[in-house]
PDB file of N, CA and C in Angstrom:
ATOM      1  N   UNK A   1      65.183 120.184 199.225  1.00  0.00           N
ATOM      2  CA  UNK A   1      65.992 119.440 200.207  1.00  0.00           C
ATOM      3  C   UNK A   1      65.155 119.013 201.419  1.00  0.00           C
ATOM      4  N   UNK A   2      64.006 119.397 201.493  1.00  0.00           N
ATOM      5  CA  UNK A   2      62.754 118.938 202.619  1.00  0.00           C
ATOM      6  C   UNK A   2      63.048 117.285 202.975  1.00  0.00           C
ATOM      7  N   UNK A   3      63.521 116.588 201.901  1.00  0.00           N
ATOM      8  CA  UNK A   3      62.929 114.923 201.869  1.00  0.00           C
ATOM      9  C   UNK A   3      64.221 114.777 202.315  1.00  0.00           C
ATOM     10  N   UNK A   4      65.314 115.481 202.268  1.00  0.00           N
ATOM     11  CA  UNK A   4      66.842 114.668 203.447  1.00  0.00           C
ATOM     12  C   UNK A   4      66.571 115.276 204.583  1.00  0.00           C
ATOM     13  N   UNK A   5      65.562 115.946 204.980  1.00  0.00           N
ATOM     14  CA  UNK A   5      64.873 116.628 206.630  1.00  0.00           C
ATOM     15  C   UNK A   5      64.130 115.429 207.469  1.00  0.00           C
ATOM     16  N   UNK A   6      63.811 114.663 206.803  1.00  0.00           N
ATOM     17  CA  UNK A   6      62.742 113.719 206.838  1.00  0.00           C
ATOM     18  C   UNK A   6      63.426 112.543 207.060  1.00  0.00           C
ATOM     19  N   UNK A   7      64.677 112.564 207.092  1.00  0.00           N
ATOM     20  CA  UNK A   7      65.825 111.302 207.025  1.00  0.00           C
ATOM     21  C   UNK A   7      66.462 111.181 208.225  1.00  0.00           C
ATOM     22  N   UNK A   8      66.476 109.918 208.845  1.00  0.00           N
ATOM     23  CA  UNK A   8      67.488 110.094 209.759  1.00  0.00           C
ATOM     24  C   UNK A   8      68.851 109.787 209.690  1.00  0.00           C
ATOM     25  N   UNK A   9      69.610 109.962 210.515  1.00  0.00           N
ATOM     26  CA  UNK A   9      71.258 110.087 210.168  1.00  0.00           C
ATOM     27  C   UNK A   9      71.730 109.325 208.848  1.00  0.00           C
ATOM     28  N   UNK A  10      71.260 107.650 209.892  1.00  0.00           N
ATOM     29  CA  UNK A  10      71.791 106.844 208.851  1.00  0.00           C
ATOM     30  C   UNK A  10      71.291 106.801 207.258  1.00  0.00           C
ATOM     31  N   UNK A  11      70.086 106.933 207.764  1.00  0.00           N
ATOM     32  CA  UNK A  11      69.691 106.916 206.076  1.00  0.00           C
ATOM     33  C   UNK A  11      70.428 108.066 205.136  1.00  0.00           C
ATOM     34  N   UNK A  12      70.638 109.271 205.832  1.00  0.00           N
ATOM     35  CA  UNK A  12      71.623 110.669 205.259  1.00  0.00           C
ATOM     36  C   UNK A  12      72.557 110.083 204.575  1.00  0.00           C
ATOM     37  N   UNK A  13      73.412 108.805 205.268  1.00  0.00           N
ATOM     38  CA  UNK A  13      74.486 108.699 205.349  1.00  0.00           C
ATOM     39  C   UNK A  13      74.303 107.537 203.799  1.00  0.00           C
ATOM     40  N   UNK A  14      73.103 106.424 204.009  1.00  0.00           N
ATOM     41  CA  UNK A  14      73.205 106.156 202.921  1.00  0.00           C
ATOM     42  C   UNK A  14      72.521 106.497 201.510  1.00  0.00           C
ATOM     43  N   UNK A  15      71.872 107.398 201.643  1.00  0.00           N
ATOM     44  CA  UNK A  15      71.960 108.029 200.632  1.00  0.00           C
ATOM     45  C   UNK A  15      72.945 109.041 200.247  1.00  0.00           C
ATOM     46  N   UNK A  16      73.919 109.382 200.863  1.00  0.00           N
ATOM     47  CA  UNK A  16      74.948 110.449 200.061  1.00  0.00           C
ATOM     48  C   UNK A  16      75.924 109.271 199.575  1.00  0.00           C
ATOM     49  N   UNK A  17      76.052 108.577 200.158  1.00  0.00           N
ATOM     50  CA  UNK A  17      77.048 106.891 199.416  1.00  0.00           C
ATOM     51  C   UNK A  17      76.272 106.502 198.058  1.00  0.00           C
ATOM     52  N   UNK A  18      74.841 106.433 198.023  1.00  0.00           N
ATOM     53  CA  UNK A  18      74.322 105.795 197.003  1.00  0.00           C
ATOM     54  C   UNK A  18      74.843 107.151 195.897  1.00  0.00           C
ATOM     55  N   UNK A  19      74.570 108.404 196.098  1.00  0.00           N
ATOM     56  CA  UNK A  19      74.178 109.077 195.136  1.00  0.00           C
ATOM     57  C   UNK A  19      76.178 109.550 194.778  1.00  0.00           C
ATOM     58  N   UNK A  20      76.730 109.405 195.682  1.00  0.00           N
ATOM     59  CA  UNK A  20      78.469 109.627 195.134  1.00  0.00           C
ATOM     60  C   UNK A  20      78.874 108.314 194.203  1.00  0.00           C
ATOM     61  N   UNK A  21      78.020 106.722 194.762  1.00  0.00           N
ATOM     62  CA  UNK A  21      77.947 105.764 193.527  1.00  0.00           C
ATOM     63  C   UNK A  21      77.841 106.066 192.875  1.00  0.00           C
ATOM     64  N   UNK A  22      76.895 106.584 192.169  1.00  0.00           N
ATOM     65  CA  UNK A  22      76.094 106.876 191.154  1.00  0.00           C
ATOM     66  C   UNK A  22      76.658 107.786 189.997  1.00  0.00           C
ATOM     67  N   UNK A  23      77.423 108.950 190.968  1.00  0.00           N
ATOM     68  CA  UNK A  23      77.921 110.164 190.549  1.00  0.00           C
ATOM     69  C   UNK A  23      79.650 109.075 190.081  1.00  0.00           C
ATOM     70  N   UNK A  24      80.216 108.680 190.616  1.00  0.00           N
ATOM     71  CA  UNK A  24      81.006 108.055 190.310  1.00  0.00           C
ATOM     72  C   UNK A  24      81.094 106.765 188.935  1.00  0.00           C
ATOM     73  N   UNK A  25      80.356 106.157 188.919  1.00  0.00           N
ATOM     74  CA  UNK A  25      79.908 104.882 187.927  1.00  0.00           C
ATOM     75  C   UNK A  25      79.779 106.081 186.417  1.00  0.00           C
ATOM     76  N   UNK A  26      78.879 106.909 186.618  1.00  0.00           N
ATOM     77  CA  UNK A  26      78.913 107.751 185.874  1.00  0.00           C
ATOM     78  C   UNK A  26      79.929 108.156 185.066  1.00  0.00           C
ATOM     79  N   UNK A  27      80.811 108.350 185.833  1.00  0.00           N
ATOM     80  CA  UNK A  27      82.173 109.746 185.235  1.00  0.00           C
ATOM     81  C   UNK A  27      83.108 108.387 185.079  1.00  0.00           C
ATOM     82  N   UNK A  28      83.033 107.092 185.653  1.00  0.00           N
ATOM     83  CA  UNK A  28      84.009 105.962 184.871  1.00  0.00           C
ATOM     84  C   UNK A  28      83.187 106.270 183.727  1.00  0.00           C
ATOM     85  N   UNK A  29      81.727 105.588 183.194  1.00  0.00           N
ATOM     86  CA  UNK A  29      81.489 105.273 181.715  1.00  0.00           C
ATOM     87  C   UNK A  29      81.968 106.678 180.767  1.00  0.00           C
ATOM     88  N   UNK A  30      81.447 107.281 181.396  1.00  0.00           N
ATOM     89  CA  UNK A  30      81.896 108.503 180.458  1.00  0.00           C
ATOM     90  C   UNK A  30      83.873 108.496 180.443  1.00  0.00           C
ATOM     91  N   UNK A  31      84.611 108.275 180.968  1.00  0.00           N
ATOM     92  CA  UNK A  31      85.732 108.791 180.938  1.00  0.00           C
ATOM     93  C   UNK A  31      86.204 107.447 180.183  1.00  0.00           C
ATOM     94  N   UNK A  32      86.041 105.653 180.097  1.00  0.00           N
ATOM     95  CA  UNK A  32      86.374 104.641 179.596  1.00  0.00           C
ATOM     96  C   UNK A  32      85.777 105.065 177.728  1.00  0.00           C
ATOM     97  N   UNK A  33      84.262 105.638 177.643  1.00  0.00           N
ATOM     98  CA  UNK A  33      83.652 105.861 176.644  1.00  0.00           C
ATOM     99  C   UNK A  33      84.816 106.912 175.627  1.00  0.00           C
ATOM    100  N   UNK A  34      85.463 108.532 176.447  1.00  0.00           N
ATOM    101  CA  UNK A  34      86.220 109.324 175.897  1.00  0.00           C
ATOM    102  C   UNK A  34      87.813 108.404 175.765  1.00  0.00           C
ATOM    103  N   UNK A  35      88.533 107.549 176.245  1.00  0.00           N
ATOM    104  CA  UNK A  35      89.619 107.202 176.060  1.00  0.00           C
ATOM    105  C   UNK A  35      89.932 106.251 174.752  1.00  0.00           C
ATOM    106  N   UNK A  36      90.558 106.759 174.281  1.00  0.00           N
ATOM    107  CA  UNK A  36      91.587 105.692 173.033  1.00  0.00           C
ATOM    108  C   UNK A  36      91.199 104.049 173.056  1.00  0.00           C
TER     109      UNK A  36
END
């Protein structure tokens, strides 16, 4: 976790948005992929 030490706010801020994207886009393909 050293390299979000190294970050300032905003960037904190957009990287936890990029990576909840990410985490999100994810669990659609997978959940459209498991449905009928």
């Amino acid at each position: 976790m050293a390299f979000y030490k190294c970050l300032s706010e905003k960037d904190k801020g957009m990287a936890i948005k990029h990576s909840v994207y990410l985490i999100v886009k994810i669990a659609n393909r997978r959940f459209l992929k498991s449905s009928p």
